[in-house]
PDB file of N, CA and C in Angstrom:
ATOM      1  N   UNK A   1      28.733  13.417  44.326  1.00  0.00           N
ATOM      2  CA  UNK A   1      28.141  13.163  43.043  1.00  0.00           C
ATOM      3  C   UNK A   1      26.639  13.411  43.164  1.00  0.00           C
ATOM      4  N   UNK A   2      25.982  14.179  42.331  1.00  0.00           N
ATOM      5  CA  UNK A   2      24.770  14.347  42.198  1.00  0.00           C
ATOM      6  C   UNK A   2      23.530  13.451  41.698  1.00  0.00           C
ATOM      7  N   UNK A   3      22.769  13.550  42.121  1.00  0.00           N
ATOM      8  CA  UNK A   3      21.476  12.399  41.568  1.00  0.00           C
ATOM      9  C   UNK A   3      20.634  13.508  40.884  1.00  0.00           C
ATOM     10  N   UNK A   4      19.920  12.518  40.140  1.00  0.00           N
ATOM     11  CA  UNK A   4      18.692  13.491  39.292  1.00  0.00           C
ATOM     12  C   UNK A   4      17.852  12.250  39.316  1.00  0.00           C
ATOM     13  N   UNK A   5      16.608  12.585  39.276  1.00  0.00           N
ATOM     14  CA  UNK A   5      15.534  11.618  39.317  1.00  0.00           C
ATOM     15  C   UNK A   5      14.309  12.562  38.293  1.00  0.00           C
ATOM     16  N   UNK A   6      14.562  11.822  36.782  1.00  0.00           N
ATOM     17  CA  UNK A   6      13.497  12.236  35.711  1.00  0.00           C
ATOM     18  C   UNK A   6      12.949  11.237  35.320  1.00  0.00           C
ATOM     19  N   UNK A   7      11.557  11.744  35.272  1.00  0.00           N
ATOM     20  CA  UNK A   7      10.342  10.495  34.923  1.00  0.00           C
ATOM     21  C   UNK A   7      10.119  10.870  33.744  1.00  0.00           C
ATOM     22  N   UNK A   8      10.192   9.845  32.997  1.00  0.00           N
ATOM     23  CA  UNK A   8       9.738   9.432  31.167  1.00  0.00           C
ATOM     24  C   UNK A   8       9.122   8.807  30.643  1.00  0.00           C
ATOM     25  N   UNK A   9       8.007   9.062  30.239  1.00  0.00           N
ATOM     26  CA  UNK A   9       6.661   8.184  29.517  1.00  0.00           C
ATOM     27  C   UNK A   9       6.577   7.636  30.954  1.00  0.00           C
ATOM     28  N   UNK A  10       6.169   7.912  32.177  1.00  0.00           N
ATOM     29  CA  UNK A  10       5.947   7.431  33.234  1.00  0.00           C
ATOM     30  C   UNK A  10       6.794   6.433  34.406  1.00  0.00           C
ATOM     31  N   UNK A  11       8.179   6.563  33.113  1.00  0.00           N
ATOM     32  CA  UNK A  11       8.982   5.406  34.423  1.00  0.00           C
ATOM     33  C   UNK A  11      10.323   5.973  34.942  1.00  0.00           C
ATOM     34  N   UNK A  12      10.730   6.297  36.063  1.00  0.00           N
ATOM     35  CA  UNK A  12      11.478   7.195  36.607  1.00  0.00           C
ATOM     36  C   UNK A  12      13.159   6.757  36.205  1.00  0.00           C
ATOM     37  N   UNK A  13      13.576   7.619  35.831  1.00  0.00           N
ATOM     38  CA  UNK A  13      15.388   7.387  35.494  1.00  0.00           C
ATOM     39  C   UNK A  13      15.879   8.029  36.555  1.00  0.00           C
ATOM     40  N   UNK A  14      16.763   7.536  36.903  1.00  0.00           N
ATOM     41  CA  UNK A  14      17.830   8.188  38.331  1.00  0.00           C
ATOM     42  C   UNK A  14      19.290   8.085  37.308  1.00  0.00           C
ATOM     43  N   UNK A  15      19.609   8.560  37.143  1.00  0.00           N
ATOM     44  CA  UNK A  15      20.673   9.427  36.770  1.00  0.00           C
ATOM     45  C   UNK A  15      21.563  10.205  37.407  1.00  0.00           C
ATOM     46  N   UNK A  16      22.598   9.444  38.118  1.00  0.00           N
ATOM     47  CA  UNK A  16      23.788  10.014  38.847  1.00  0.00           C
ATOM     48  C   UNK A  16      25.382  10.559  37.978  1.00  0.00           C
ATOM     49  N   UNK A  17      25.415  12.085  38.542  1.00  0.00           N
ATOM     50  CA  UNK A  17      26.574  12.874  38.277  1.00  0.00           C
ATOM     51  C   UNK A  17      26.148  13.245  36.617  1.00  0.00           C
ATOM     52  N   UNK A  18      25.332  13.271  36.347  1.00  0.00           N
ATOM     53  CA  UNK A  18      24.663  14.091  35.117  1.00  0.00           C
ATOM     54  C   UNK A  18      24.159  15.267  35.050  1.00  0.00           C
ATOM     55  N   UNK A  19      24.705  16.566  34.783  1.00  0.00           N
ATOM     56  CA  UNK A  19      23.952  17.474  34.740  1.00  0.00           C
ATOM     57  C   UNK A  19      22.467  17.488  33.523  1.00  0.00           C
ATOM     58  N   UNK A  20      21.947  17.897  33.665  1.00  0.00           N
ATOM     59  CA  UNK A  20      20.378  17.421  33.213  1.00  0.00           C
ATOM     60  C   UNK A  20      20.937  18.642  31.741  1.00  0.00           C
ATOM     61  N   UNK A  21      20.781  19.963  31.974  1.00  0.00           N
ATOM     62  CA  UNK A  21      21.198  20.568  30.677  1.00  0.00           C
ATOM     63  C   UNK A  21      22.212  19.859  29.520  1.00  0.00           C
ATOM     64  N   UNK A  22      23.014  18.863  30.515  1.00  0.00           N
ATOM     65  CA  UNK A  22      24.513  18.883  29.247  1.00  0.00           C
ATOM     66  C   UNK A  22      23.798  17.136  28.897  1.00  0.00           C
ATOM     67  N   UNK A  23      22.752  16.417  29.603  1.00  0.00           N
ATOM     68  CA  UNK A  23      22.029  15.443  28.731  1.00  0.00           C
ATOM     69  C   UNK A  23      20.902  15.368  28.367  1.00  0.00           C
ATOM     70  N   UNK A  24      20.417  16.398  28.150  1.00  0.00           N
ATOM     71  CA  UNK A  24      19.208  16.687  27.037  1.00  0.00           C
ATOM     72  C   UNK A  24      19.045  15.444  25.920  1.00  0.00           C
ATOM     73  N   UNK A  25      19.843  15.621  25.241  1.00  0.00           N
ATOM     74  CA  UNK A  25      20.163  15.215  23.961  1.00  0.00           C
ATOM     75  C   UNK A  25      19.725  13.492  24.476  1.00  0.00           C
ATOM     76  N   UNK A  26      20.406  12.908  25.710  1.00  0.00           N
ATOM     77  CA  UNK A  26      20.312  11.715  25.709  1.00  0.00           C
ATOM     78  C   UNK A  26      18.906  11.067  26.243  1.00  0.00           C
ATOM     79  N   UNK A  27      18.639  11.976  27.098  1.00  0.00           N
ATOM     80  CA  UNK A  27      17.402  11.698  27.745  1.00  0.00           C
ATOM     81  C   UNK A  27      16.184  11.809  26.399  1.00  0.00           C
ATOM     82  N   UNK A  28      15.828  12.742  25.885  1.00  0.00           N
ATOM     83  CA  UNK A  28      15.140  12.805  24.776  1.00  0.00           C
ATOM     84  C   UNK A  28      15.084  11.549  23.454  1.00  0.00           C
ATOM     85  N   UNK A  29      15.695  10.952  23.341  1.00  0.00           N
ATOM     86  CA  UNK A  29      16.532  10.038  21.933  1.00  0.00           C
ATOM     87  C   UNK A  29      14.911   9.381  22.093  1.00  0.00           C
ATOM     88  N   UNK A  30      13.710   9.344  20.816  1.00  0.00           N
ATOM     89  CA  UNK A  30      13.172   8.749  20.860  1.00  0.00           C
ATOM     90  C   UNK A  30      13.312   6.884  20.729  1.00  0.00           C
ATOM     91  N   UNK A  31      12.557   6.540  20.987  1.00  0.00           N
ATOM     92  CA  UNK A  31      12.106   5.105  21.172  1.00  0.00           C
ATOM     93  C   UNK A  31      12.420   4.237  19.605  1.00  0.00           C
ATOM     94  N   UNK A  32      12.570   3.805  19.183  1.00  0.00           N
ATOM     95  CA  UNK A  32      12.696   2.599  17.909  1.00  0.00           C
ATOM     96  C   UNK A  32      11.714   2.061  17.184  1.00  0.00           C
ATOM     97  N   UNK A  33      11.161   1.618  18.762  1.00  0.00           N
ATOM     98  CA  UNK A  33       9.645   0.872  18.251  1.00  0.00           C
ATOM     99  C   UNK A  33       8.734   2.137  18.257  1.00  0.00           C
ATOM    100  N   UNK A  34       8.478   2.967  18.717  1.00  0.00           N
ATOM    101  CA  UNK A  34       7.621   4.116  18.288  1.00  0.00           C
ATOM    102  C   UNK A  34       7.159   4.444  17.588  1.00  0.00           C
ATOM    103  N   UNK A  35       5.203   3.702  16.837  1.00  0.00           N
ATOM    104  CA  UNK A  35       4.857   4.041  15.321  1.00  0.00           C
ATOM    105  C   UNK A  35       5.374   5.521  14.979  1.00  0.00           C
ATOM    106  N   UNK A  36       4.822   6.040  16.447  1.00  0.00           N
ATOM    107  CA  UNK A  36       4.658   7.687  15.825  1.00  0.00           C
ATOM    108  C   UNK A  36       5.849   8.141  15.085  1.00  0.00           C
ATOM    109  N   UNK A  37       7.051   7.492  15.942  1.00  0.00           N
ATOM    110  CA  UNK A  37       8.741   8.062  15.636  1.00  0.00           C
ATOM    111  C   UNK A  37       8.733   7.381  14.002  1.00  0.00           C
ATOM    112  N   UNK A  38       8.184   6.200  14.320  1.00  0.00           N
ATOM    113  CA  UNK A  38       8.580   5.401  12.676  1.00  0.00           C
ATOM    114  C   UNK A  38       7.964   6.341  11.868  1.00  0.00           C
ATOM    115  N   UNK A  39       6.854   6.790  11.893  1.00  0.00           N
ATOM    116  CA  UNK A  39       5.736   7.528  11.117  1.00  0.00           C
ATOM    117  C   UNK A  39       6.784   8.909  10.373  1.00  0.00           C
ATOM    118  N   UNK A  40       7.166   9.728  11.719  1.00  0.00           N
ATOM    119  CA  UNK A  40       7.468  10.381  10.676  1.00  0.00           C
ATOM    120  C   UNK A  40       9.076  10.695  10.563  1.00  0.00           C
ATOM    121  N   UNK A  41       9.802   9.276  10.351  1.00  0.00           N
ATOM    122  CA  UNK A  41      11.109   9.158  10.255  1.00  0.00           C
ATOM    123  C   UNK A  41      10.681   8.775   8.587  1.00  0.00           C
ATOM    124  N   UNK A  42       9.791   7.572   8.234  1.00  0.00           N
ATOM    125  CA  UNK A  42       9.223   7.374   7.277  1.00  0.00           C
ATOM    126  C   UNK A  42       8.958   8.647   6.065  1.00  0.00           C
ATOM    127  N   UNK A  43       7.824   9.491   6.578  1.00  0.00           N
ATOM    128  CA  UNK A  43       7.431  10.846   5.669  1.00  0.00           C
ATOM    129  C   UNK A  43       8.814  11.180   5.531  1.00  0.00           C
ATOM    130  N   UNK A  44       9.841  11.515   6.481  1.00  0.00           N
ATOM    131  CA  UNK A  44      10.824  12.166   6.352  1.00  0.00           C
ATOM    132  C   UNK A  44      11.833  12.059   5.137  1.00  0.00           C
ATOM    133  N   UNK A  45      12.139  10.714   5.224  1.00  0.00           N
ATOM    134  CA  UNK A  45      12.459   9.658   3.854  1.00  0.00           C
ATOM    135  C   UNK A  45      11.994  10.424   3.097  1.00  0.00           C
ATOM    136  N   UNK A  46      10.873  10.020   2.611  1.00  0.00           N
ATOM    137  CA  UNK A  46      10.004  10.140   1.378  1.00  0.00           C
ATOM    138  C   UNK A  46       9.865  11.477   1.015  1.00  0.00           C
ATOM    139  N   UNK A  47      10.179  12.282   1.627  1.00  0.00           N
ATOM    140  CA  UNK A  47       9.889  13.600   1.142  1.00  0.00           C
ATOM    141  C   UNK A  47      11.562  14.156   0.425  1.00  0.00           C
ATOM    142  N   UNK A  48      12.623  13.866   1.197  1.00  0.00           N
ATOM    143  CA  UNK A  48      13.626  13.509   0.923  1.00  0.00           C
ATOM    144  C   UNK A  48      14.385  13.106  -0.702  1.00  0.00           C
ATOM    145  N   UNK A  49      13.531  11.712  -1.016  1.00  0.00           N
ATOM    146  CA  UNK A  49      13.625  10.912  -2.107  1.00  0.00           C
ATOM    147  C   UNK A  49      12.604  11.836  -2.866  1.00  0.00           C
ATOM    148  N   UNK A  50      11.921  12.609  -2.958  1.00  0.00           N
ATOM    149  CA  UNK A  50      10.780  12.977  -3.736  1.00  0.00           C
ATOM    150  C   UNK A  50       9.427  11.845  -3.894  1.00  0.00           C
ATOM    151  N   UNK A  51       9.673  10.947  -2.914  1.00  0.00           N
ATOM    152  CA  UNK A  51       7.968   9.680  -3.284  1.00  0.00           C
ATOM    153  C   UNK A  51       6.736  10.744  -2.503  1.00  0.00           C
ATOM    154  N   UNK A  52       6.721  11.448  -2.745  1.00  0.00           N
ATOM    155  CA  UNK A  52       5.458  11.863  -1.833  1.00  0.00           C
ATOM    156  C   UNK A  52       4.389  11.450  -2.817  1.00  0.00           C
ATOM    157  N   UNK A  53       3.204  12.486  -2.575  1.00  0.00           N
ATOM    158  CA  UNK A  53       1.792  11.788  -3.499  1.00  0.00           C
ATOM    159  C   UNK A  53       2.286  12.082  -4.746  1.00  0.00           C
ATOM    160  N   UNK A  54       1.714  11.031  -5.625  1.00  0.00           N
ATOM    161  CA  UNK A  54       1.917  10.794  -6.460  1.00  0.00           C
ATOM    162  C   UNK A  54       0.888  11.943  -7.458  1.00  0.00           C
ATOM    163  N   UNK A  55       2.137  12.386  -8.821  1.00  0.00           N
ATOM    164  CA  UNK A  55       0.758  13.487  -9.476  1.00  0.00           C
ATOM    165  C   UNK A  55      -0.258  12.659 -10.119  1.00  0.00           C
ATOM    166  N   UNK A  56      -0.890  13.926 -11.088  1.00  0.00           N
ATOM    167  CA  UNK A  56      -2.729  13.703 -11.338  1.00  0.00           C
ATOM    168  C   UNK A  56      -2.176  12.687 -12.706  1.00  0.00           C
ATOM    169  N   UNK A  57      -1.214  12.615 -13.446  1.00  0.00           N
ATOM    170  CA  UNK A  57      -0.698  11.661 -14.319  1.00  0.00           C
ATOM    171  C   UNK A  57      -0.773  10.428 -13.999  1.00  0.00           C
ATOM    172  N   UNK A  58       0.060  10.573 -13.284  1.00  0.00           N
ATOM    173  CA  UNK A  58       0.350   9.231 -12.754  1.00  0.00           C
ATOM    174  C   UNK A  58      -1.040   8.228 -12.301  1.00  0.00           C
ATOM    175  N   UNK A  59      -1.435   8.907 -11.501  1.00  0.00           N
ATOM    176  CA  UNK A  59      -2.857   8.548 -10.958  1.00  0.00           C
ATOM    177  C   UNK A  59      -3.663   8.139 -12.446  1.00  0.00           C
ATOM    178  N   UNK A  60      -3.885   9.027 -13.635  1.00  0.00           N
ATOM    179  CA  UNK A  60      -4.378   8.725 -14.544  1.00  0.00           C
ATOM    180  C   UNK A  60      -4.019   7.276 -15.643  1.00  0.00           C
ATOM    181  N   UNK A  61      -2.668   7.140 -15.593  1.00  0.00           N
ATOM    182  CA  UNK A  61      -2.269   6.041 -15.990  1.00  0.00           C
ATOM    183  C   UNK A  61      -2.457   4.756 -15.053  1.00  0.00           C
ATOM    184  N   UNK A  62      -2.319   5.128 -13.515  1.00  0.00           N
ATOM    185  CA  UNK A  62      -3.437   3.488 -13.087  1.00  0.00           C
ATOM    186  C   UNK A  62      -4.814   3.446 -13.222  1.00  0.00           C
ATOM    187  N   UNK A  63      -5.556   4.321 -13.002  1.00  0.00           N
ATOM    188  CA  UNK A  63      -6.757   4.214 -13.602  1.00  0.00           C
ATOM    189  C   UNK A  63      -6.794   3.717 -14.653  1.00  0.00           C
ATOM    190  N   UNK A  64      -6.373   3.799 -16.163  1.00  0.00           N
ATOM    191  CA  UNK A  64      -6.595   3.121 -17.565  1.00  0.00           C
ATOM    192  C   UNK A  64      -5.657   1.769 -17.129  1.00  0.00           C
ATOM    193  N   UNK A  65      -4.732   1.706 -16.616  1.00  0.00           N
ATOM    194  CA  UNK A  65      -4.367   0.412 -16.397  1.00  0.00           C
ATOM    195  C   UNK A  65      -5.152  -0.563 -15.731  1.00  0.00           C
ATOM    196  N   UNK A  66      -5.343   0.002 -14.713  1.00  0.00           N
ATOM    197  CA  UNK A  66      -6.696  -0.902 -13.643  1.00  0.00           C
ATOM    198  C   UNK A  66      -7.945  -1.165 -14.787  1.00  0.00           C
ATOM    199  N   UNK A  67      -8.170  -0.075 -15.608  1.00  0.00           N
ATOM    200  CA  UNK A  67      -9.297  -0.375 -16.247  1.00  0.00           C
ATOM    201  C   UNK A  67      -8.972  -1.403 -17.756  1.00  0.00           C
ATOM    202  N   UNK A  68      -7.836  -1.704 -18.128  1.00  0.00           N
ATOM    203  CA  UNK A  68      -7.295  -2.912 -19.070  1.00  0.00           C
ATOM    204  C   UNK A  68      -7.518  -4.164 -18.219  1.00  0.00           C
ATOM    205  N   UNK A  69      -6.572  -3.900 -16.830  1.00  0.00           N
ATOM    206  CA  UNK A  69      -6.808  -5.288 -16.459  1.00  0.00           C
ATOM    207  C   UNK A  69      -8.309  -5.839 -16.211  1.00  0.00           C
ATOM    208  N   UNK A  70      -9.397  -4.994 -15.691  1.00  0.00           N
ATOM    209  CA  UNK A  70     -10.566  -5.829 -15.949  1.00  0.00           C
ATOM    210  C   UNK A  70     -10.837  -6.233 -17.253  1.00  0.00           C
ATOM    211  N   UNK A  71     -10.986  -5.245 -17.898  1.00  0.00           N
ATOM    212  CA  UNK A  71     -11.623  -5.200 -19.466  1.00  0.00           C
ATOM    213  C   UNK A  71     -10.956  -6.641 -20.045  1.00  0.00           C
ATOM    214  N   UNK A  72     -10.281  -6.868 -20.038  1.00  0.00           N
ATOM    215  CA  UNK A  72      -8.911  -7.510 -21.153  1.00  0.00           C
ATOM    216  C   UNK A  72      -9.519  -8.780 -21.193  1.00  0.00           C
ATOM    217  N   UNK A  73      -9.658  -9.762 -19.634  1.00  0.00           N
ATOM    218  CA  UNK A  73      -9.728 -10.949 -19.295  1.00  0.00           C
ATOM    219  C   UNK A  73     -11.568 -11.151 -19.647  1.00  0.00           C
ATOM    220  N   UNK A  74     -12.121 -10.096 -19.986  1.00  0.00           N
ATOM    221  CA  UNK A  74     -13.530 -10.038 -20.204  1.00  0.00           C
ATOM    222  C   UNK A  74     -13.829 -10.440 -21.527  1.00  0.00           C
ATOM    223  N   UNK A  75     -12.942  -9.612 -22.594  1.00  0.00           N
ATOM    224  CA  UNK A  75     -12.828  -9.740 -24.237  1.00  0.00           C
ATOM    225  C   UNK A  75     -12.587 -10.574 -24.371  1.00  0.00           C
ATOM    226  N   UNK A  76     -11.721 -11.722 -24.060  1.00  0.00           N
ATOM    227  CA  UNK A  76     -11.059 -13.007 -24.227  1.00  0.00           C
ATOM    228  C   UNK A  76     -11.971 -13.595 -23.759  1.00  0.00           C
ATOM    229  N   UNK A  77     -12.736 -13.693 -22.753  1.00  0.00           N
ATOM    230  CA  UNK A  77     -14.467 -14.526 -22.390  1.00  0.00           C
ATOM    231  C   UNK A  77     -15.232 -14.401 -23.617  1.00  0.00           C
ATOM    232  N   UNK A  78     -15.387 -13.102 -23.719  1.00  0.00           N
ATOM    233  CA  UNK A  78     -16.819 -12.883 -24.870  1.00  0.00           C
ATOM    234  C   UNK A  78     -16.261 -13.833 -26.422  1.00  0.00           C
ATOM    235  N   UNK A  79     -14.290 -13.558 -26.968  1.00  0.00           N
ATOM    236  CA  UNK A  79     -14.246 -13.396 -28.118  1.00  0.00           C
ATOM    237  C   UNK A  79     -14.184 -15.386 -27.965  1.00  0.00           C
ATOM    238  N   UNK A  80     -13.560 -15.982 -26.897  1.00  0.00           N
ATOM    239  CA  UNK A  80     -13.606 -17.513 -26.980  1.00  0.00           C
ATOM    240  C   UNK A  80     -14.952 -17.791 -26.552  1.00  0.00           C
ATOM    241  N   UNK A  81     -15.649 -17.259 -26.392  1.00  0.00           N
ATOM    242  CA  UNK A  81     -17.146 -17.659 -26.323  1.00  0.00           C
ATOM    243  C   UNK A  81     -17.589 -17.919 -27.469  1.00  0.00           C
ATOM    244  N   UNK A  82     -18.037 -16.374 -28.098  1.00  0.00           N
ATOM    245  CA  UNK A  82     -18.007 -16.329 -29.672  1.00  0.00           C
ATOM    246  C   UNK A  82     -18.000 -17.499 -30.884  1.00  0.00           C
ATOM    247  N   UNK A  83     -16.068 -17.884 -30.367  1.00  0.00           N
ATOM    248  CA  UNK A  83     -15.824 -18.842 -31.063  1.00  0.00           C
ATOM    249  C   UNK A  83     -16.509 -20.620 -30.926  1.00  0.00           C
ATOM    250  N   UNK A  84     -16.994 -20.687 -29.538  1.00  0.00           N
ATOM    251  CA  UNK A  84     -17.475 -22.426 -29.364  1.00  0.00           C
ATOM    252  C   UNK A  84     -18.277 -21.562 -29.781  1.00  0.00           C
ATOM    253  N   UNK A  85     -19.526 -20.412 -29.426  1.00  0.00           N
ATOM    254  CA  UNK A  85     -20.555 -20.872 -29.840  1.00  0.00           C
ATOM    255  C   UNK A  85     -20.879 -20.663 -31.527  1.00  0.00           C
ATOM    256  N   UNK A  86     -20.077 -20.606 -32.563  1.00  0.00           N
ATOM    257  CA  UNK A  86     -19.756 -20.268 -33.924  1.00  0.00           C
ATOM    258  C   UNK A  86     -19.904 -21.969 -34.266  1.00  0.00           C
ATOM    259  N   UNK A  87     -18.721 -22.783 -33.598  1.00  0.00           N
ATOM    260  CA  UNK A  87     -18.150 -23.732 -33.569  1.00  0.00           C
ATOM    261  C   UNK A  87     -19.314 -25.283 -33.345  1.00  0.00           C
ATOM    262  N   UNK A  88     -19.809 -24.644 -32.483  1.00  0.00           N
ATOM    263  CA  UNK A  88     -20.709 -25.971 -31.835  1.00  0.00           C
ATOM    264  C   UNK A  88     -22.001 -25.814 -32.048  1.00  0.00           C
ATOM    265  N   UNK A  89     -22.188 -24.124 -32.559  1.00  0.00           N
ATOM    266  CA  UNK A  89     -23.523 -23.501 -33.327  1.00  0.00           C
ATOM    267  C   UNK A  89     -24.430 -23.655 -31.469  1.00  0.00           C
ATOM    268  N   UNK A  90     -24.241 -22.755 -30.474  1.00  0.00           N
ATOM    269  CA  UNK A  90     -25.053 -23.524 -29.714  1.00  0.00           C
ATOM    270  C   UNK A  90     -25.983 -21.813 -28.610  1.00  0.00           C
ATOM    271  N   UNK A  91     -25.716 -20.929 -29.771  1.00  0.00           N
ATOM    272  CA  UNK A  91     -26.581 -19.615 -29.534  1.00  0.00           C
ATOM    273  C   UNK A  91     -25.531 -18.795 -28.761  1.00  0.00           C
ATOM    274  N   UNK A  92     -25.832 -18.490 -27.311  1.00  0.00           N
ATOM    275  CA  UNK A  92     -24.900 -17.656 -26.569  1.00  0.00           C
ATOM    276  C   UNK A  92     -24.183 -18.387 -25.294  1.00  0.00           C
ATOM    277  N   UNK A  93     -24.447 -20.107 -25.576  1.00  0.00           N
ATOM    278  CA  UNK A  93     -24.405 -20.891 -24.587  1.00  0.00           C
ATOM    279  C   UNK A  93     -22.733 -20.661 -23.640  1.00  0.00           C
ATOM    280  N   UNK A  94     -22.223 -20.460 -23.876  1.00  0.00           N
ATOM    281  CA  UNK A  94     -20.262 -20.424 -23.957  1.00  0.00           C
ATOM    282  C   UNK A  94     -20.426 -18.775 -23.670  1.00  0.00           C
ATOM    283  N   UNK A  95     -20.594 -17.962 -24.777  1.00  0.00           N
ATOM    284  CA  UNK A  95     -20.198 -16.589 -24.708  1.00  0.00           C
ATOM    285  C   UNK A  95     -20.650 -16.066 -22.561  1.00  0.00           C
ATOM    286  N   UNK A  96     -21.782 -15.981 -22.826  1.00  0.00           N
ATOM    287  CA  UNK A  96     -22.261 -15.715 -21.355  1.00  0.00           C
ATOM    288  C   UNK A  96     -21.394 -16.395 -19.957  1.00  0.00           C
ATOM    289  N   UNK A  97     -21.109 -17.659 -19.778  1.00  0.00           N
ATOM    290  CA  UNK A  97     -20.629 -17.671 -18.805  1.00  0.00           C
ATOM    291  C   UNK A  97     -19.150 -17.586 -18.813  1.00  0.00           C
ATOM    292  N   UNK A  98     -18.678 -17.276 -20.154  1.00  0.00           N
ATOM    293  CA  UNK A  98     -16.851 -16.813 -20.057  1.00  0.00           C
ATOM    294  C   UNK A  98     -16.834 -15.273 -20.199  1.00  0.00           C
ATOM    295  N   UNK A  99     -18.136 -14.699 -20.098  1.00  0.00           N
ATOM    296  CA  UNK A  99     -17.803 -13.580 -19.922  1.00  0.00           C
ATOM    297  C   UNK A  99     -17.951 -12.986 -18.391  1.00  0.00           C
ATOM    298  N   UNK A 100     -18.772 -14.322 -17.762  1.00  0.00           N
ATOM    299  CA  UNK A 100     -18.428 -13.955 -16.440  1.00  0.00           C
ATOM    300  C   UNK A 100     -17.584 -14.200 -15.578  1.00  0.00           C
ATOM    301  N   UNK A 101     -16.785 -15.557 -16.420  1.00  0.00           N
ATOM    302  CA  UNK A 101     -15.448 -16.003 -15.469  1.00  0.00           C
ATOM    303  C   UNK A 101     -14.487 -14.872 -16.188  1.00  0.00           C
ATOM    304  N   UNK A 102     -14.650 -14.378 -16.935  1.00  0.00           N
ATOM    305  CA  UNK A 102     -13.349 -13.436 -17.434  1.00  0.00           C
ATOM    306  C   UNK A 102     -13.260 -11.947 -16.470  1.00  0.00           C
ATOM    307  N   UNK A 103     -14.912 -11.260 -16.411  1.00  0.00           N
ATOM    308  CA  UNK A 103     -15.359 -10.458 -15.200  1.00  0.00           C
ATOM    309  C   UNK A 103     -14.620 -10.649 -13.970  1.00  0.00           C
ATOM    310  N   UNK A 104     -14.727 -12.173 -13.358  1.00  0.00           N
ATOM    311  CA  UNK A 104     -14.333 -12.418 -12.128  1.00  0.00           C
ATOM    312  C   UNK A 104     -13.053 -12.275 -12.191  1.00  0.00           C
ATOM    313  N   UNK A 105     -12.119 -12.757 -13.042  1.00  0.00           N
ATOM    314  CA  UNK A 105     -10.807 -13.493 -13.196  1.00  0.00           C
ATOM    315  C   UNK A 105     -10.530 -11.556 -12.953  1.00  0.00           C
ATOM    316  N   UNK A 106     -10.902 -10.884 -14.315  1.00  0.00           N
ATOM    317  CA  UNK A 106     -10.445  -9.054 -13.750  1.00  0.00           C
ATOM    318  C   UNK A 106     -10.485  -8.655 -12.704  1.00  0.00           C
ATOM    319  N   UNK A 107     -11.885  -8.758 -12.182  1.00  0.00           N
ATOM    320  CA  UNK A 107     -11.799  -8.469 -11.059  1.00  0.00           C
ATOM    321  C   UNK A 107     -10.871  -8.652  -9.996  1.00  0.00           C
ATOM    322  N   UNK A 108     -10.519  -9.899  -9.993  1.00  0.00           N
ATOM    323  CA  UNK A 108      -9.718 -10.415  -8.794  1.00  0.00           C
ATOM    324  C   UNK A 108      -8.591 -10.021  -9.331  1.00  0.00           C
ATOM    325  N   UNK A 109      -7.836 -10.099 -10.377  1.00  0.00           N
ATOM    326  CA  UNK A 109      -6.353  -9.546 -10.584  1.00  0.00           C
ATOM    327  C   UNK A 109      -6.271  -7.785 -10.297  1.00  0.00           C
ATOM    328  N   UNK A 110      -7.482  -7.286 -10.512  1.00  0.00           N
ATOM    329  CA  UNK A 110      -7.608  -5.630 -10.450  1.00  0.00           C
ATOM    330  C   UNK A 110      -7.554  -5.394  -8.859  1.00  0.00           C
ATOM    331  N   UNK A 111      -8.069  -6.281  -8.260  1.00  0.00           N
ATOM    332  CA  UNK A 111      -7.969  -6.130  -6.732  1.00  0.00           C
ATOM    333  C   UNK A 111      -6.540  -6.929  -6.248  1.00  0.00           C
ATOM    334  N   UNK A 112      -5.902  -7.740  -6.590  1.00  0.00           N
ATOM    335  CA  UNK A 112      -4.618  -7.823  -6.479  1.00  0.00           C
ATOM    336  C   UNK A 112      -3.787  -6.959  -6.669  1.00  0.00           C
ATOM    337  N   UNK A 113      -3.823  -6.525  -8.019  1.00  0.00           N
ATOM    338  CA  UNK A 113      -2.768  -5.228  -8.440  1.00  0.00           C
ATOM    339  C   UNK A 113      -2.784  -4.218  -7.072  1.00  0.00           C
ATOM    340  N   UNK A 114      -4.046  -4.052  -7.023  1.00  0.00           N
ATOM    341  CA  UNK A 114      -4.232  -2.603  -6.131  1.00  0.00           C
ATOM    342  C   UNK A 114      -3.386  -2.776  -4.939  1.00  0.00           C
ATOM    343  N   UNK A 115      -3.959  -4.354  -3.910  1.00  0.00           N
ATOM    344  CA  UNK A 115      -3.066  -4.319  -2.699  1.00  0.00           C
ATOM    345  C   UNK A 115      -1.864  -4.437  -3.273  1.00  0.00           C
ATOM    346  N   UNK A 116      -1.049  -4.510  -4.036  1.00  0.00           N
ATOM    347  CA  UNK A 116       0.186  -4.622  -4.078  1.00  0.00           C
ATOM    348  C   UNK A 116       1.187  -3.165  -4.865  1.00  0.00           C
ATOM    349  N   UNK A 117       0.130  -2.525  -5.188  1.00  0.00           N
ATOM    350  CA  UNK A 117       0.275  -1.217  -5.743  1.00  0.00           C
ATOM    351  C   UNK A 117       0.669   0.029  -4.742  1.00  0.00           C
TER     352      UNK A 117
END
């Protein structure tokens, strides 16, 4: 019975009564955990399914979306501002700082959306 002694990613396989041509196939079988293998088992998928990059549409409709979700929570600052300061007669006292918690509040949901986008 024959021995073969092949080193892989640096750690030696001994492999008895194997001809090396007729296990190619086995010796080669990448790794599992392997980003790289995951990487492009992944693209592979996706190109597959059609998810690759996304078109210039698409892209255009999160942009105006991203740009509602700030805007939106801002108008609702300024327009209940508006209203106490109509209400309590008290100048721009209300309007100004709900237009900056409404700013923030966008902000932070616009940066949520995104990581989860």
């Amino acid at each position: 019975m024959a021995r073969f002694r092949i080193v892989m990613a640096g750690r030696p396989i001994v492999m008895a009564g194997l001809d090396p041509a007729t296990s190619c196939r086995e010796m080669t079988t990448p790794d599992e955990q392997d980003p790289l293998v995951k990487g492009v088992r992944l693209r592979g998928e996706r190109a597959r399914r059609g998810d690759g990059d996304p078109s210039v549409a698409r892209r255009l409709g999160q942009i105006g979306v991203l740009g509602w979700i700030i805007v939106t929570p801002m108008l609702i600052g300024v327009f209940a501002g508006r209203w106490l300061d109509r209400t309590f007669n008290s100048g721009l006292f209300w309007t100004a700082p709900l237009l900056m918690l409404g700013a923030v509040l966008g902000l932070w949901s616009a940066w949520k959306w995104m990581q989860s986008a």
